[in-house]
Protein backbone atom coordinates (compact mmCIF):
# COMPACT_ATOMS: atom_id res chain seq x y z
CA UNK A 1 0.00 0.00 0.00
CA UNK A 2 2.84 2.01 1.12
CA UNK A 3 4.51 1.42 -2.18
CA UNK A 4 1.25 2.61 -4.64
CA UNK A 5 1.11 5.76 -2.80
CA UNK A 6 4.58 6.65 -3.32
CA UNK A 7 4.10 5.40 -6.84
CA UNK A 8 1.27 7.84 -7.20
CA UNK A 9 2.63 10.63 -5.84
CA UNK A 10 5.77 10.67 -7.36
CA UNK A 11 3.34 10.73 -10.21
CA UNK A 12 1.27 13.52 -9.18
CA UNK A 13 5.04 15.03 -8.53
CA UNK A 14 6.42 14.22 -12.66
CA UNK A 15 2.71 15.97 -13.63
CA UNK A 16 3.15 19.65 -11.65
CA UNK A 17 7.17 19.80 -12.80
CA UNK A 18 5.75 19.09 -16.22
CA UNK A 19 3.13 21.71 -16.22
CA UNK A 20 5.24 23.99 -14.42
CA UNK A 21 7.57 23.68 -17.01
CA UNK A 22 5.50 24.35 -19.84
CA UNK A 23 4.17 27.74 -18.27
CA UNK A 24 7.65 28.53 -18.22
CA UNK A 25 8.08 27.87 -22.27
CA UNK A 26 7.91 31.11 -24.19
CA UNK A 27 4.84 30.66 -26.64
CA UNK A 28 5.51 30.89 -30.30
CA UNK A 29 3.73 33.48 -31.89
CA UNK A 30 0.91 32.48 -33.76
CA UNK A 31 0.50 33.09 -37.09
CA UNK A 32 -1.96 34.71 -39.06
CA UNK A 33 -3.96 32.74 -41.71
CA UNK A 34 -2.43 34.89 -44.69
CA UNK A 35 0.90 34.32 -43.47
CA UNK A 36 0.14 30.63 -43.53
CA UNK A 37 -1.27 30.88 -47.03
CA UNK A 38 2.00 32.49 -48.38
CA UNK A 39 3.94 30.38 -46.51
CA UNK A 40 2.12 27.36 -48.17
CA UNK A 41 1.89 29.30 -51.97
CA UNK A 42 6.22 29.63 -51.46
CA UNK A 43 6.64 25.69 -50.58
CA UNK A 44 4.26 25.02 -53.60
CA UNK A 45 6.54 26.96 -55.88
CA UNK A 46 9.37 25.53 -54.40
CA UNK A 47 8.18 21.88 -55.50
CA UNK A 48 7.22 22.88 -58.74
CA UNK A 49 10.74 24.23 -59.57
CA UNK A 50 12.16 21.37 -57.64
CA UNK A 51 9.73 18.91 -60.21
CA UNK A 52 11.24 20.99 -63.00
CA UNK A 53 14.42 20.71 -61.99
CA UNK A 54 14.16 16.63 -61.83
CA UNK A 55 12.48 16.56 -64.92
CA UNK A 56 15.03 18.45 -66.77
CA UNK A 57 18.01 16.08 -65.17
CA UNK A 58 15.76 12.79 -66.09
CA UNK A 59 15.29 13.80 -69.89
CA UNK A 60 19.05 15.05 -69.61
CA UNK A 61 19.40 10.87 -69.20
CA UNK A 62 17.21 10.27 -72.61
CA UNK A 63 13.90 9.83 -70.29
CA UNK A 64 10.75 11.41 -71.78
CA UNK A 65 8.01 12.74 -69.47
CA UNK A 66 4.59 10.88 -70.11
CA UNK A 67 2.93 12.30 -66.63
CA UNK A 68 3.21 15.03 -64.55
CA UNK A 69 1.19 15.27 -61.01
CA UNK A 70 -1.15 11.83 -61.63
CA UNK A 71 -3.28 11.76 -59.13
CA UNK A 72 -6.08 9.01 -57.70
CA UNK A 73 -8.11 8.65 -55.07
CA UNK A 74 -4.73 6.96 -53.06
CA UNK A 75 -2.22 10.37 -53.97
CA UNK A 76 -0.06 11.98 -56.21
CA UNK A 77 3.02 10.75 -57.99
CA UNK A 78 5.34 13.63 -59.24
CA UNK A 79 6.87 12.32 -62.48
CA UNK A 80 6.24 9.44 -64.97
CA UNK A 81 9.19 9.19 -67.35
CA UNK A 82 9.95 6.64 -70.05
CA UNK A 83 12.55 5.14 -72.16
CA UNK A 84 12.36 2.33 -73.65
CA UNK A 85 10.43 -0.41 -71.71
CA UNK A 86 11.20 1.22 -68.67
CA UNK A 87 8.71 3.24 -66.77
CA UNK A 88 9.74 5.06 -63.96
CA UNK A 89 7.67 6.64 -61.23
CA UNK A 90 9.33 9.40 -59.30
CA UNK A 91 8.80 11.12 -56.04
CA UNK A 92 10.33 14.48 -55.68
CA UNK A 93 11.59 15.80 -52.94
CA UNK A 94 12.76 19.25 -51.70
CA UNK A 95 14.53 19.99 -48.50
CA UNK A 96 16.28 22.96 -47.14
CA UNK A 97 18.50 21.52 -45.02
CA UNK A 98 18.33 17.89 -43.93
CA UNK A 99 17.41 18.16 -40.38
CA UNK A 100 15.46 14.76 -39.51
CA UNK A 101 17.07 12.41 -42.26
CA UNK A 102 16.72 14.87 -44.85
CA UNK A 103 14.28 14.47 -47.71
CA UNK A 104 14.86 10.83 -48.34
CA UNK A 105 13.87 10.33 -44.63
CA UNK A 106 10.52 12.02 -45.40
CA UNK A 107 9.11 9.51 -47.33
CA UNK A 108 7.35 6.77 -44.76
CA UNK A 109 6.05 3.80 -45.58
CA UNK A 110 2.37 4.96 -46.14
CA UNK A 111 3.89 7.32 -48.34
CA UNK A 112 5.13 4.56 -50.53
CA UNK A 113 1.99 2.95 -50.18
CA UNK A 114 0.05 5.87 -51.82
CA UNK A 115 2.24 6.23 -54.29
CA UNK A 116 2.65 2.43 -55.39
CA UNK A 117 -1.32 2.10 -55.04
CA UNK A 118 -1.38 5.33 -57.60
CA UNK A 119 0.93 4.14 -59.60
CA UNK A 120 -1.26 0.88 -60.11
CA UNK A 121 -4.44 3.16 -60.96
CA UNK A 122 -2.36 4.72 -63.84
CA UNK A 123 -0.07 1.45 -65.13
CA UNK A 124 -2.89 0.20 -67.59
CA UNK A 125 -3.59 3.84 -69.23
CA UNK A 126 0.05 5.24 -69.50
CA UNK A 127 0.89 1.26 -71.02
CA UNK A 128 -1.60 1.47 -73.95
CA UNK A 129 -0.48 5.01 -74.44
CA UNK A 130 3.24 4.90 -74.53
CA UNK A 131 4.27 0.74 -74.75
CA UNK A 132 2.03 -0.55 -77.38
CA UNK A 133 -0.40 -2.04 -74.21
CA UNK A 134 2.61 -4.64 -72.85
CA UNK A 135 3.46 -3.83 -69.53
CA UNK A 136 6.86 -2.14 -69.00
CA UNK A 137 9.39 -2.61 -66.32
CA UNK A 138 8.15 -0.60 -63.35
CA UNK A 139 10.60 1.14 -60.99
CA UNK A 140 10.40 3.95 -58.30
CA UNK A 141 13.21 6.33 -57.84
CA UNK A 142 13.22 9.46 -55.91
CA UNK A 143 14.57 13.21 -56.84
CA UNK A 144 15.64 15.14 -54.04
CA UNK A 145 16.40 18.79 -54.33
CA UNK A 146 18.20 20.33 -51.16
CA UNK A 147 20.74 23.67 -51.39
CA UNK A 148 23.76 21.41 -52.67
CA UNK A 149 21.77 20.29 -55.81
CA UNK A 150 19.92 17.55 -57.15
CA UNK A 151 20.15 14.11 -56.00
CA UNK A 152 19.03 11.28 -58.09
CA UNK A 153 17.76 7.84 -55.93
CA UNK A 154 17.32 5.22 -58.64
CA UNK A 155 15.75 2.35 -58.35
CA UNK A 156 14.60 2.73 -54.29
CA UNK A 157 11.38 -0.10 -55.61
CA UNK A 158 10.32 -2.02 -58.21
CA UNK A 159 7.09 -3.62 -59.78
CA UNK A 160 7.41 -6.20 -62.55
């Protein structure tokens, strides 16, 4: 008995430092909505140039852009670029610095799983399209775009 009412007040104890300790924290200042609106327009035009800037590097490499920002009901996939019988579906990533595993680090496993689903909903269309209706090789690579330049992650998964 003894030993559950130490346990709970050492408890109760943890709880006040805690809240103590957060009165203490100096607030960050809030926002207003505009200013989250522009900061949300400038990281949209930052991943568009950043999508640019991978697509220009992938056709640099003989690829040829058959989709740009294919969406389903799952997500988005940046980039579908082709050559030969190889269709590859890239993420793009920007990052300003690479605080928490960088941009690579930023793509999670239900990430993957959005874009691998989307990439599904799109295989049969872009395949009639641009391969003559026989499935091409299917691989996912990843474009990352931080202040040092352009990174280029090929071949992070495949579908057959």
């Amino acid at each position: 008995m003894l030993e559950h009412k130490n346990t709970i007040q050492h408890a109760f104890l943890l709880a006040s430092t805690s809240q103590e300790h957060d009165a203490i924290k100096p607030k960050k200042p809030q926002r207003s909505r505009s200013q989250r609106l522009l900061s949300n327009q400038d990281a949209q035009q930052k991943g568009l140039k950043a999508e640019q800037h991978a697509q220009q590097l992938l056709e640099s490499a003989g690829f040829q852009c058959i989709g740009k920002r294919l969406s389903s009901r799952f997500g988005e996939i940046d980039l579908a670029m082709a050559k030969g019988r190889l269709l590859i579906w890239v993420e793009v990533r920007y990052r300003q610095n690479s605080q928490f595993g960088g941009a690579a680090a930023s793509i999670n496993n239900q990430k993957w799983q959005r874009i691998i689903l989307t990439a599904g909903y799109w295989l049969k269309s872009l395949t009639q399209q641009h391969f003559n209706g026989k499935t091409p090789f299917c691989r996912f690579d990843v474009v990352i775009q931080s202040p040092k330049g352009l990174d280029w992650l090929q071949d992070v998964r495949q579908l057959t």
